[in-house]
Each structure stands twice: as C-alpha cells, then as structure tokens.
PDB file of N, CA and C in Angstrom:
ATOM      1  N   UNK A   1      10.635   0.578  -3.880  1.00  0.00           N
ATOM      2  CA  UNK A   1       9.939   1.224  -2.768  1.00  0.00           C
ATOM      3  C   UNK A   1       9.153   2.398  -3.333  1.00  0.00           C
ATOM      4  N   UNK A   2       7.922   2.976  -2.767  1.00  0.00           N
ATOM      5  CA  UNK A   2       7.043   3.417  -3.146  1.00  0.00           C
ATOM      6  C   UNK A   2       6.529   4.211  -1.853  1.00  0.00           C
ATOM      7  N   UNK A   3       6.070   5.931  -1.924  1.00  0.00           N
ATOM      8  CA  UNK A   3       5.802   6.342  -1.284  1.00  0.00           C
ATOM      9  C   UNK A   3       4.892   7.641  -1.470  1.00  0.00           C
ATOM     10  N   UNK A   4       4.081   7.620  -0.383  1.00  0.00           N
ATOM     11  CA  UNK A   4       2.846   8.602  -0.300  1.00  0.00           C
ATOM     12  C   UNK A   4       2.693   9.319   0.925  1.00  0.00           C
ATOM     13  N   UNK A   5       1.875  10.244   0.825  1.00  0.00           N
ATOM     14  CA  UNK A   5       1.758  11.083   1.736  1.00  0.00           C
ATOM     15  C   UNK A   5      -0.355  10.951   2.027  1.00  0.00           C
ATOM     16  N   UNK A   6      -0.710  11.172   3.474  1.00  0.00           N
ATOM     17  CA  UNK A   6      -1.471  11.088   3.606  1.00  0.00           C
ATOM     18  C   UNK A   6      -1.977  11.028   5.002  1.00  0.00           C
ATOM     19  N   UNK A   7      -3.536  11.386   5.128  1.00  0.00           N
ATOM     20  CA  UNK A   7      -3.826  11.595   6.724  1.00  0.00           C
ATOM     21  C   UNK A   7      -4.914  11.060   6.930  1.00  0.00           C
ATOM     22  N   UNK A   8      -5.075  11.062   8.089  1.00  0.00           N
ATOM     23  CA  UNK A   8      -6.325   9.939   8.931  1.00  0.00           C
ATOM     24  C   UNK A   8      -6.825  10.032   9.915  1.00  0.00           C
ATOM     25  N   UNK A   9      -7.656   9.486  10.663  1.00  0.00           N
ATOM     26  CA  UNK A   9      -8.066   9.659  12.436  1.00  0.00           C
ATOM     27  C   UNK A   9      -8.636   8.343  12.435  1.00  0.00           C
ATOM     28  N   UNK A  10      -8.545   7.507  13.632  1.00  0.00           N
ATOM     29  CA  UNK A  10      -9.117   6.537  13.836  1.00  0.00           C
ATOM     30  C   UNK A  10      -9.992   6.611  15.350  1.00  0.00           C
ATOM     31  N   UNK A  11     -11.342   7.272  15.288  1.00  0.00           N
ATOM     32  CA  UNK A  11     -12.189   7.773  15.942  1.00  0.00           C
ATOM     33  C   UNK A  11     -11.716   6.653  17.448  1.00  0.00           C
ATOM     34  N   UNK A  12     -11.597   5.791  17.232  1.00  0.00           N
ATOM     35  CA  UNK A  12     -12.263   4.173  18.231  1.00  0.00           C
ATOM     36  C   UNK A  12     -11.285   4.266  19.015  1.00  0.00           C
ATOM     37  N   UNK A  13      -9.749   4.217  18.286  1.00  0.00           N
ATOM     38  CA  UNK A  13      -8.658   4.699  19.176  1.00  0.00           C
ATOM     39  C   UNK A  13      -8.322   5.103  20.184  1.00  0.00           C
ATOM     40  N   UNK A  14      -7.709   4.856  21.498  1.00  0.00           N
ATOM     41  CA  UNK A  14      -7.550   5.435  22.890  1.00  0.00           C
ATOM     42  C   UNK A  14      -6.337   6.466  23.361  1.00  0.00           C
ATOM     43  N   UNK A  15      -6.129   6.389  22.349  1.00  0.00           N
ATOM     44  CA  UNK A  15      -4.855   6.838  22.158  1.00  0.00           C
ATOM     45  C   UNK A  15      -4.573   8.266  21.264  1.00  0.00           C
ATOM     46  N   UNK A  16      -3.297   8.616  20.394  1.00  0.00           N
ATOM     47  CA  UNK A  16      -3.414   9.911  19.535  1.00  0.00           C
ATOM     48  C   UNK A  16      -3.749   9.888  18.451  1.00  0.00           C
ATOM     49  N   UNK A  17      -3.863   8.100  17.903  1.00  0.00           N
ATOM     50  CA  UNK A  17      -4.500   8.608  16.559  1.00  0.00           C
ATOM     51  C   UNK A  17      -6.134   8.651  16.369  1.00  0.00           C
ATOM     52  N   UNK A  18      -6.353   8.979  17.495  1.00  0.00           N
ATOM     53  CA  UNK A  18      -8.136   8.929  17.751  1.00  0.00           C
ATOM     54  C   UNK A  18      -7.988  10.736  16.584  1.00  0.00           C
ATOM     55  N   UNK A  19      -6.930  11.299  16.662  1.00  0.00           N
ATOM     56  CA  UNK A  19      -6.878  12.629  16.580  1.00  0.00           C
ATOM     57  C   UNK A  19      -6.579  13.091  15.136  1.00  0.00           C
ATOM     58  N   UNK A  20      -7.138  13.905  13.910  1.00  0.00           N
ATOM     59  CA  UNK A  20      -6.490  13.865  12.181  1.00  0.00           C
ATOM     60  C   UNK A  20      -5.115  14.217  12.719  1.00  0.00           C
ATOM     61  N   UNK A  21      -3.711  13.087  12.019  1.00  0.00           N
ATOM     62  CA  UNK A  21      -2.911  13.267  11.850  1.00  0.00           C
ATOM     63  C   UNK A  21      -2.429  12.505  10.225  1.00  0.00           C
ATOM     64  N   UNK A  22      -0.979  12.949  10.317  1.00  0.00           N
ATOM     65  CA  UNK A  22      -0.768  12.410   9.119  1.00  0.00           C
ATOM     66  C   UNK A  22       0.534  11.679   8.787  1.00  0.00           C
ATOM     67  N   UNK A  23       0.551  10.468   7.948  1.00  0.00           N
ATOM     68  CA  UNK A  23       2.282   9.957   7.713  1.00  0.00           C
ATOM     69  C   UNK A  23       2.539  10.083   6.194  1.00  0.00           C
ATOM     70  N   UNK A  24       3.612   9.691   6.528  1.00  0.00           N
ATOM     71  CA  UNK A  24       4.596   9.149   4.916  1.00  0.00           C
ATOM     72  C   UNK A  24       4.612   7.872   4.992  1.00  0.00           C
ATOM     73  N   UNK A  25       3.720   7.323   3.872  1.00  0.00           N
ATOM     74  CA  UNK A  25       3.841   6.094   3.768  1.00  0.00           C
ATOM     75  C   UNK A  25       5.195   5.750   2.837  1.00  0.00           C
ATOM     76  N   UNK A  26       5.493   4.271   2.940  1.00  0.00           N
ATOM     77  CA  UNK A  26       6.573   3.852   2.266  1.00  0.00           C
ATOM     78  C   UNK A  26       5.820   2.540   2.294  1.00  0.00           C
ATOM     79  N   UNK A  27       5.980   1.900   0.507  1.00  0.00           N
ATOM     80  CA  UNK A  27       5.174   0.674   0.245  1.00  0.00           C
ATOM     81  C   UNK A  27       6.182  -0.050  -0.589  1.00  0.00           C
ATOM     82  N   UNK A  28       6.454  -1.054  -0.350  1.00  0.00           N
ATOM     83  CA  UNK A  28       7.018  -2.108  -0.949  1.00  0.00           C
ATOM     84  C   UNK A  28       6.181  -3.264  -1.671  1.00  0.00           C
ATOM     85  N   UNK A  29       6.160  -3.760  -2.909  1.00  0.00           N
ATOM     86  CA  UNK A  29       4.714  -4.638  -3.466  1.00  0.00           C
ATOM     87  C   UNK A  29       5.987  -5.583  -4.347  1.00  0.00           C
ATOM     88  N   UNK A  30       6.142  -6.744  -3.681  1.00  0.00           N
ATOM     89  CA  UNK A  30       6.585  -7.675  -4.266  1.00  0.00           C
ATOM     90  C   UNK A  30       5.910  -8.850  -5.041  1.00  0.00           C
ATOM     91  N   UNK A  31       6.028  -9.012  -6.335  1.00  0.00           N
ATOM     92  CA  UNK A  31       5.286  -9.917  -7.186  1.00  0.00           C
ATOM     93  C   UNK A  31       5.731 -11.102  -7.127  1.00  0.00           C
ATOM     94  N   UNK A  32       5.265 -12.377  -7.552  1.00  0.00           N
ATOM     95  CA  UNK A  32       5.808 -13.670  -7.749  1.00  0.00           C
ATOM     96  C   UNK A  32       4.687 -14.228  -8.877  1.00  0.00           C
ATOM     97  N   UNK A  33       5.610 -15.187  -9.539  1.00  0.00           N
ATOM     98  CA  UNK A  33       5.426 -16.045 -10.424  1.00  0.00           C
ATOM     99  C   UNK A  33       6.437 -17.006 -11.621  1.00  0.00           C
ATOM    100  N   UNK A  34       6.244 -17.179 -11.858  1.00  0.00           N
ATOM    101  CA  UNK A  34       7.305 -18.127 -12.822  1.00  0.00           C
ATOM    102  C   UNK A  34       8.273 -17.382 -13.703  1.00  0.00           C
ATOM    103  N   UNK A  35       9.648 -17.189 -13.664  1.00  0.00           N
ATOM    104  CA  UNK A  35      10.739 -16.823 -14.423  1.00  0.00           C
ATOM    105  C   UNK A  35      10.546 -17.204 -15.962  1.00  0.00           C
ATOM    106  N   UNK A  36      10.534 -15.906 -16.803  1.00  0.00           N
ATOM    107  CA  UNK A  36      10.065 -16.367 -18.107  1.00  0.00           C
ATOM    108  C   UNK A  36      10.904 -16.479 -18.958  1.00  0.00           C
ATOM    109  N   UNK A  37      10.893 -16.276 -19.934  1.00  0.00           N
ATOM    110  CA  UNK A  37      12.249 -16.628 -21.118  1.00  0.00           C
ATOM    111  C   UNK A  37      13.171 -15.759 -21.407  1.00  0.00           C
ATOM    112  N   UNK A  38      12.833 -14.460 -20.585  1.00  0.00           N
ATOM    113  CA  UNK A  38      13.889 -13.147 -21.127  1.00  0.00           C
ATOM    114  C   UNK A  38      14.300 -13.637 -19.473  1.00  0.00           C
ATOM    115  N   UNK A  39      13.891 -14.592 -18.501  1.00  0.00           N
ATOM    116  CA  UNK A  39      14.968 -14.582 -17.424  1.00  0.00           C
ATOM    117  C   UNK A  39      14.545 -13.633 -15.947  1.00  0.00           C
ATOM    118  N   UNK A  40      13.340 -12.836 -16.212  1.00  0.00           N
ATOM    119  CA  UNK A  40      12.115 -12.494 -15.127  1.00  0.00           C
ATOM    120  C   UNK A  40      10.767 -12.632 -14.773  1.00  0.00           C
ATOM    121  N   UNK A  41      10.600 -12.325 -13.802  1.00  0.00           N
ATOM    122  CA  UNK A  41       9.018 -12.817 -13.581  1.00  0.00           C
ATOM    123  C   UNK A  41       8.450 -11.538 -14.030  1.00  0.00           C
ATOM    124  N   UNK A  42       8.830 -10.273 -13.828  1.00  0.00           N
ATOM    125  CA  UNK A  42       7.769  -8.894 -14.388  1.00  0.00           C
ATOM    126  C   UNK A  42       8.946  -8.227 -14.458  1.00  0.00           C
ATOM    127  N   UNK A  43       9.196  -7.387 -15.570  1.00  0.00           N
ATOM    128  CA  UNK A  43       9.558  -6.102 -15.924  1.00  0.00           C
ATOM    129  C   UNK A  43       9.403  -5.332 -14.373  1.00  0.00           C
ATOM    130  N   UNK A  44      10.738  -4.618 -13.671  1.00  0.00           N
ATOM    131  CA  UNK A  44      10.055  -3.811 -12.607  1.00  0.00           C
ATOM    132  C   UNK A  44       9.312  -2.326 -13.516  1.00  0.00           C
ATOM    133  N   UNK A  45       9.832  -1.967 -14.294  1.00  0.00           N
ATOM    134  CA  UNK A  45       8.810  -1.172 -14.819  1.00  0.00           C
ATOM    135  C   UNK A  45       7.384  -1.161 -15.088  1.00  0.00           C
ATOM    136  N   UNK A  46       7.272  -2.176 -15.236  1.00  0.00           N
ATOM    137  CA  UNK A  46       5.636  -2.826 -15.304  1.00  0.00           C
ATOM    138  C   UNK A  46       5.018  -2.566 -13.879  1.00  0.00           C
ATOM    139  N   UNK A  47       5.971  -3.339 -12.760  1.00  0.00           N
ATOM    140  CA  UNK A  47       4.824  -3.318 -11.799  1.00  0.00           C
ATOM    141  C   UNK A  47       5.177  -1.511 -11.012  1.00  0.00           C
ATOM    142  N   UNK A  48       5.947  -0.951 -11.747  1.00  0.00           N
ATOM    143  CA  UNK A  48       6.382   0.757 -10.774  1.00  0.00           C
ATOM    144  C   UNK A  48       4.828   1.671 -11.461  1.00  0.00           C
ATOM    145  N   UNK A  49       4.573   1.065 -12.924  1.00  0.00           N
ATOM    146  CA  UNK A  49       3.647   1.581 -13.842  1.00  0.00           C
ATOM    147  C   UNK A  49       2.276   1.585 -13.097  1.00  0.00           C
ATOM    148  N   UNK A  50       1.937   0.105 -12.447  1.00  0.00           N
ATOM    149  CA  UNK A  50       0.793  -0.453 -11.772  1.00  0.00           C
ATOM    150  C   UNK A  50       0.742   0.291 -10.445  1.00  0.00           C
ATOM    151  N   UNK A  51       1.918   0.253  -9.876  1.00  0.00           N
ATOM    152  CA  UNK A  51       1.652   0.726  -8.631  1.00  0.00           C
ATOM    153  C   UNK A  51       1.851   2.124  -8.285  1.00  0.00           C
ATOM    154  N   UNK A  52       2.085   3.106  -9.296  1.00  0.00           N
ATOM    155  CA  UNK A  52       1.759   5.025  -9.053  1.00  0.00           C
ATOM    156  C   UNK A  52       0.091   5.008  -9.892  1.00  0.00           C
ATOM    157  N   UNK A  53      -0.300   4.002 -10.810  1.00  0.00           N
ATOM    158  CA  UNK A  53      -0.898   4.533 -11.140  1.00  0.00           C
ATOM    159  C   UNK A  53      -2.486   4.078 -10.325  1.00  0.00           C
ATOM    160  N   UNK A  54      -2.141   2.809  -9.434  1.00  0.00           N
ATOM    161  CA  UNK A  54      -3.497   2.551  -9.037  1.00  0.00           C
ATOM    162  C   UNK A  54      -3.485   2.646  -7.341  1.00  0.00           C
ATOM    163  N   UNK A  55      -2.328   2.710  -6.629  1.00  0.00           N
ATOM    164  CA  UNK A  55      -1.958   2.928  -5.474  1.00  0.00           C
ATOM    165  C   UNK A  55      -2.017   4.618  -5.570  1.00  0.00           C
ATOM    166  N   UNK A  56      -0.156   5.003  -6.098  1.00  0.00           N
ATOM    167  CA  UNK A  56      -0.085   6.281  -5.326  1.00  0.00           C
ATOM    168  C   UNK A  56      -0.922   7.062  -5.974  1.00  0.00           C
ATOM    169  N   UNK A  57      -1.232   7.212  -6.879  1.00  0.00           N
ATOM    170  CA  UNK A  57      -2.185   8.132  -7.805  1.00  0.00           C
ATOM    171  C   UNK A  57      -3.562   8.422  -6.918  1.00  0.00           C
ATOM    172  N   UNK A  58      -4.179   7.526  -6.332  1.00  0.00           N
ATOM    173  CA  UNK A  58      -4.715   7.119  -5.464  1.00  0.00           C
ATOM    174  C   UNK A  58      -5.238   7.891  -3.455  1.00  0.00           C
ATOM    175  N   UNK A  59      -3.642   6.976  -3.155  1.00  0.00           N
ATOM    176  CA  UNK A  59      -3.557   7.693  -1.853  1.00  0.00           C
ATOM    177  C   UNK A  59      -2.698   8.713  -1.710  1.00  0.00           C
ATOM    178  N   UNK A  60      -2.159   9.241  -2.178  1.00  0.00           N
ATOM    179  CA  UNK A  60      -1.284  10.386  -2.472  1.00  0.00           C
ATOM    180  C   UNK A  60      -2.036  11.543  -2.253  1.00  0.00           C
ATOM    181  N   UNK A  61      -1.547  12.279  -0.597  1.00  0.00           N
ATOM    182  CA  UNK A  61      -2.109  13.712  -0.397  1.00  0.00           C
ATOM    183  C   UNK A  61      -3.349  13.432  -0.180  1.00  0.00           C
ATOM    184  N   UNK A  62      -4.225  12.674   0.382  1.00  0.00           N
ATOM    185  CA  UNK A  62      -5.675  12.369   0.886  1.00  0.00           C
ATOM    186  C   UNK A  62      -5.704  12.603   2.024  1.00  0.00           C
ATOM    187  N   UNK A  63      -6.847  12.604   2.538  1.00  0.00           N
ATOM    188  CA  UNK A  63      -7.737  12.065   3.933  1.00  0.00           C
ATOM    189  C   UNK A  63      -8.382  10.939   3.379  1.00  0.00           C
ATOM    190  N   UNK A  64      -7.478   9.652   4.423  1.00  0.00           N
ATOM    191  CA  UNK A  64      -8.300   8.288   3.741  1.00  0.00           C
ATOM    192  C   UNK A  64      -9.211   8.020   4.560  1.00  0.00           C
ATOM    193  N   UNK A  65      -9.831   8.571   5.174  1.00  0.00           N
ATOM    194  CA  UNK A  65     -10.907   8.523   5.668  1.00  0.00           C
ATOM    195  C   UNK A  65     -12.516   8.636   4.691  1.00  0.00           C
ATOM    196  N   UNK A  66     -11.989   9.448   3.816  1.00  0.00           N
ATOM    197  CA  UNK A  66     -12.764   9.819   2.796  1.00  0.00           C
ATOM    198  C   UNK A  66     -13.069   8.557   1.910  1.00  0.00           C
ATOM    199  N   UNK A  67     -11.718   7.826   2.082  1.00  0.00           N
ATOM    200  CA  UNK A  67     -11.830   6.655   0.822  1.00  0.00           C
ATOM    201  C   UNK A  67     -11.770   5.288   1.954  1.00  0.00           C
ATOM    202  N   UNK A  68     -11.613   5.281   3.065  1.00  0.00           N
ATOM    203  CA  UNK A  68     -12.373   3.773   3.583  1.00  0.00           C
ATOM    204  C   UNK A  68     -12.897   4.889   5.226  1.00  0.00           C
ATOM    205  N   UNK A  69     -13.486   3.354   5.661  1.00  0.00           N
ATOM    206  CA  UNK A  69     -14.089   3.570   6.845  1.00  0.00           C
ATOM    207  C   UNK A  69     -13.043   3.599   7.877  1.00  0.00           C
ATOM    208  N   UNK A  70     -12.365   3.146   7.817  1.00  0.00           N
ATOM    209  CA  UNK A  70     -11.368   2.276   9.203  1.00  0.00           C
ATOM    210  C   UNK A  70      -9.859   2.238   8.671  1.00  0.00           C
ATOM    211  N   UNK A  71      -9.141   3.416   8.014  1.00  0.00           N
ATOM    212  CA  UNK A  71      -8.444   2.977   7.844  1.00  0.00           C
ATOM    213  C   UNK A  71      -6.750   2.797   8.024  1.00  0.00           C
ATOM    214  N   UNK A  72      -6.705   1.582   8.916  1.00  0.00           N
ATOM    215  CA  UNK A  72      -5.933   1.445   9.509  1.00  0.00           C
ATOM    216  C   UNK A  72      -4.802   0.406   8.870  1.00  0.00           C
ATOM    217  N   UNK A  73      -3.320   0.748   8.855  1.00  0.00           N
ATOM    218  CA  UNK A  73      -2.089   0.102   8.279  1.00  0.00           C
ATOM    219  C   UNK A  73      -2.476  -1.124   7.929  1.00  0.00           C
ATOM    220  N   UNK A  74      -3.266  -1.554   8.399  1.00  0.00           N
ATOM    221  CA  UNK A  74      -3.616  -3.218   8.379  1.00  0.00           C
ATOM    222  C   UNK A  74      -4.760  -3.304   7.053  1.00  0.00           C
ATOM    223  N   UNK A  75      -5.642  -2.383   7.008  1.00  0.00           N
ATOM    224  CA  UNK A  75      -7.024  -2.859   6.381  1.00  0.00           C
ATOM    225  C   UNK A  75      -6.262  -1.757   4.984  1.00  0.00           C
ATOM    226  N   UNK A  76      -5.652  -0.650   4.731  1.00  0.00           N
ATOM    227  CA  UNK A  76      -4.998  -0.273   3.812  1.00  0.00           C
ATOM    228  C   UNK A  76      -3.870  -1.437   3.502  1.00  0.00           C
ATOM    229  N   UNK A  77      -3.145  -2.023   3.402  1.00  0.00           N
ATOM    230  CA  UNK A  77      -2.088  -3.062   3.237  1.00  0.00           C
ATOM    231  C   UNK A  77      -2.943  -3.740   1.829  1.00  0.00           C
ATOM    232  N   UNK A  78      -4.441  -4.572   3.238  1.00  0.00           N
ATOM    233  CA  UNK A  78      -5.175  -5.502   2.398  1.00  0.00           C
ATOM    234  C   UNK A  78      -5.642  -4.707   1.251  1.00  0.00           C
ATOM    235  N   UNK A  79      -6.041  -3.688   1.241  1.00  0.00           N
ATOM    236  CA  UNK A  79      -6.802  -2.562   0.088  1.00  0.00           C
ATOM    237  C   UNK A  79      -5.840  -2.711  -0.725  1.00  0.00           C
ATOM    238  N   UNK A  80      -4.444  -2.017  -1.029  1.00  0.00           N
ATOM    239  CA  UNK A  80      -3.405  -2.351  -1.792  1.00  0.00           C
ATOM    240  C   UNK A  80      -3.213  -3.701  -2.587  1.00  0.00           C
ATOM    241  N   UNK A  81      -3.183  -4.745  -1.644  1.00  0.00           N
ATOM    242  CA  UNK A  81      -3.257  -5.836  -2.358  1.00  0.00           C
ATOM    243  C   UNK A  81      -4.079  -6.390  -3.542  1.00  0.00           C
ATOM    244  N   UNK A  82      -5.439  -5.989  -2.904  1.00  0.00           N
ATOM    245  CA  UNK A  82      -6.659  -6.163  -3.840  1.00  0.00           C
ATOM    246  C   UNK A  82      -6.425  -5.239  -5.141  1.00  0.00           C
ATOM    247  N   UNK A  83      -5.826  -4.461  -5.086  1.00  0.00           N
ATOM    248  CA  UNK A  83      -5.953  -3.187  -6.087  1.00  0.00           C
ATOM    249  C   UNK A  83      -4.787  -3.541  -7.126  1.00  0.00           C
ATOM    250  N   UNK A  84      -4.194  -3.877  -6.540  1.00  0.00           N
ATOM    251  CA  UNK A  84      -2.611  -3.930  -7.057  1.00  0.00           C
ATOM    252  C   UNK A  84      -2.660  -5.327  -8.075  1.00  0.00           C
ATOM    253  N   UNK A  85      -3.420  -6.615  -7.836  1.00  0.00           N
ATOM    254  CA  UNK A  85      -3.821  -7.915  -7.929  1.00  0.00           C
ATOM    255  C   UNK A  85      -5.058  -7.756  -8.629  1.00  0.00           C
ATOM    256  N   UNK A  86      -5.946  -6.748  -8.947  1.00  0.00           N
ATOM    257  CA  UNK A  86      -6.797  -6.823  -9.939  1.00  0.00           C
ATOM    258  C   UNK A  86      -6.527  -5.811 -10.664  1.00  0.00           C
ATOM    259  N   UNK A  87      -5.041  -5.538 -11.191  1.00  0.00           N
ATOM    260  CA  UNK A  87      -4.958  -4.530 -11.942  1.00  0.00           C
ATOM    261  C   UNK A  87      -3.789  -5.385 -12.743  1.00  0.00           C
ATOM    262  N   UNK A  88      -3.488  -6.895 -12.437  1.00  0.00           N
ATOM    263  CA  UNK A  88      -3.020  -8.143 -12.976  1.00  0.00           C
ATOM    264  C   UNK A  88      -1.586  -8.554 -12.582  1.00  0.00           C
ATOM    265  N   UNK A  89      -1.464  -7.712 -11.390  1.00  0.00           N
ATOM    266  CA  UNK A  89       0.216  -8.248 -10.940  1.00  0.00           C
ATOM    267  C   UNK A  89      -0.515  -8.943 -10.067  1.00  0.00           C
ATOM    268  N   UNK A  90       0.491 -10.289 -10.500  1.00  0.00           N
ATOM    269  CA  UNK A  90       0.567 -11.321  -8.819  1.00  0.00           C
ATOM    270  C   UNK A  90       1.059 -11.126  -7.642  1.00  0.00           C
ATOM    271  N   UNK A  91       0.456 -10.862  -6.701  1.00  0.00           N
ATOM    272  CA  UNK A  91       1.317 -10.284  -5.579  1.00  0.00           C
ATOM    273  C   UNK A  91       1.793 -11.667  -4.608  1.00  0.00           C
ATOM    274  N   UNK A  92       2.462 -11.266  -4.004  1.00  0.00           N
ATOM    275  CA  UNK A  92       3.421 -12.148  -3.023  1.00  0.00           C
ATOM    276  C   UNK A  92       3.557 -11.810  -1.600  1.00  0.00           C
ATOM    277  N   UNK A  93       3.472 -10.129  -1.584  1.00  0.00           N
ATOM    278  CA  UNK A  93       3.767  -9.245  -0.494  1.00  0.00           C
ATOM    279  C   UNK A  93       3.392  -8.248  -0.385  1.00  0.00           C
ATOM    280  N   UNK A  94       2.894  -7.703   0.388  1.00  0.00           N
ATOM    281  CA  UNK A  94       2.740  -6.087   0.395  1.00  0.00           C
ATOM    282  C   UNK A  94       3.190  -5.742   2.028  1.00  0.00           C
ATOM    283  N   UNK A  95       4.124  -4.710   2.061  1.00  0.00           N
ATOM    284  CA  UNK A  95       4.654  -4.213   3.647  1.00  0.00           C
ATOM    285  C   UNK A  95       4.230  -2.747   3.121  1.00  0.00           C
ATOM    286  N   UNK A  96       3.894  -2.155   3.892  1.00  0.00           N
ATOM    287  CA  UNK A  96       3.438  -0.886   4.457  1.00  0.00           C
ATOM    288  C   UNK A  96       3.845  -0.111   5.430  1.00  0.00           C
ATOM    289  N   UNK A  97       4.267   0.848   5.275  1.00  0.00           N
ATOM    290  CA  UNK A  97       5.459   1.272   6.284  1.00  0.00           C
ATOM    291  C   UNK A  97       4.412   2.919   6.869  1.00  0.00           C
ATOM    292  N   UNK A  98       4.333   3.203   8.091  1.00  0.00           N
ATOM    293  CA  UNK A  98       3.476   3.979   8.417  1.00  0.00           C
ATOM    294  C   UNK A  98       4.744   5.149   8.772  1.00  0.00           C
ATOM    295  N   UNK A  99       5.725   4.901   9.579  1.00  0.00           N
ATOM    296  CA  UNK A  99       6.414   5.398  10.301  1.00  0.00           C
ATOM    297  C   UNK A  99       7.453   4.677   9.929  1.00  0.00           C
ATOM    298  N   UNK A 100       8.879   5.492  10.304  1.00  0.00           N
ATOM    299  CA  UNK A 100      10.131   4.735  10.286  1.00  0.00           C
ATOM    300  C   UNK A 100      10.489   3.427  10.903  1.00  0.00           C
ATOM    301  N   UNK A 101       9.498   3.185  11.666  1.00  0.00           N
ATOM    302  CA  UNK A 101       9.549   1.978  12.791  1.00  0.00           C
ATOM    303  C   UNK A 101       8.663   0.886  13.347  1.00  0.00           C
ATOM    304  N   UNK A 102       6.995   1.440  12.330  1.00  0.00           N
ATOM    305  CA  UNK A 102       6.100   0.658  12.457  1.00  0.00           C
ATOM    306  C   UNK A 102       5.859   0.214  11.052  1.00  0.00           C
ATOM    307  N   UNK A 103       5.493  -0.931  10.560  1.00  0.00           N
ATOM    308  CA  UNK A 103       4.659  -1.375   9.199  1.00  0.00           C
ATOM    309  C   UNK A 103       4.623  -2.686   9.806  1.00  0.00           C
ATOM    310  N   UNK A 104       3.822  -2.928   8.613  1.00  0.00           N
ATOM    311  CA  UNK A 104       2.549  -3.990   8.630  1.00  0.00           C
ATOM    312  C   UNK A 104       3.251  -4.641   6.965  1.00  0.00           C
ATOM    313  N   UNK A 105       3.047  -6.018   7.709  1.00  0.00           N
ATOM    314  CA  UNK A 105       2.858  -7.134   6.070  1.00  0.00           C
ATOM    315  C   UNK A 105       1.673  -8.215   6.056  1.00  0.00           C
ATOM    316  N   UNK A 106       1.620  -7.844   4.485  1.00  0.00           N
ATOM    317  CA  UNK A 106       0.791  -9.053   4.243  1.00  0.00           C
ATOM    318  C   UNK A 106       1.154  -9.965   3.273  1.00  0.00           C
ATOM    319  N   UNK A 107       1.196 -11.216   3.316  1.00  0.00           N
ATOM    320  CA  UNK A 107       1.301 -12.298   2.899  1.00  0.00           C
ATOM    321  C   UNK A 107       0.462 -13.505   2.373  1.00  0.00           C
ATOM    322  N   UNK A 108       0.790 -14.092   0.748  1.00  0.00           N
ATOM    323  CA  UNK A 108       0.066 -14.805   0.299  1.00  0.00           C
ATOM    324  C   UNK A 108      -0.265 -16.075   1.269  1.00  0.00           C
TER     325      UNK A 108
END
C-alpha cells in the first residue's frame, strides 16, 4: 500500500468538491505475469521502487489540478496505470482509495 497527500476542486461538481479540498490517498498497484525461476512474478521491491518514484514522487503534496484537467479518482486511477505500465511493470490492478470509504478500481 502506497500513500499520498494531495488537493483538488472539481469546478462541474454540484456538490462540495466543486470547492479546493484535499485527501490522503492510499494506492494499491498490483502486478501480474508469469512466476519466474526464483518463484515470483516481481521483486516487491522493484515495483515499491516504480511506484514512489513515478506515482508518489509525483502526486505527493500537489494541487492536481495543476497536473490534469479533471481530476477525478477515476481519471487519476487510469493516469497511474499508464504511468506505472510505461515505466515496465505489468499491471493487473490499480485501487485508489480517496477516503476511508470511497475508492475506485481499475482493471485489466
């Protein structure tokens, strides 16, 4: 598990997050691929390496507003994925946790 801090407004919104507020994200990035000869698919060190350095390094302490247009649990998830997957881990999963009680997954 993996976590960041960060804030947002989603102008379109009818609601409070029309308004800059901010969460603690909590990210989970599960890889898949074929079990290799030492008996894993990735070193978790490998993918903890990938994911502070191209995720939290990243969104950590921002206004992501600055860094997408729209960005909402859903269209950050997909951003992660892409990032995370051209930085050469296979992804499988990405959940995104906004709040203790809301997140979002995405799936291959």
């Amino acid at each position: 598990m993996f976590a960041f801090e960060a804030a947002h407004q989603l102008p379109w919104h009818a609601g409070k997050c029309a308004g800059l507020h901010g969460h603690g994200y909590r990210l989970e990035v599960t890889v898949e691929g074929p079990v290799g000869p030492q008996g894993i698919v990735l070193d978790f060190a490998e993918v903890a390496e990938v994911v502070e350095r191209e995720v939290v390094a990243r969104f950590d302490h921002t206004y992501l507003n600055d860094l997408m247009d729209n960005p909402t649990a859903e269209l950050l998830a997909h951003d992660i994925w892409k990032t995370v997957e051209a930085a050469g881990l296979t992804v499988g999963r990405i959940r995104l946790w906004e709040t203790a009680d809301s997140m979002v997954e995405v799936t291959a």
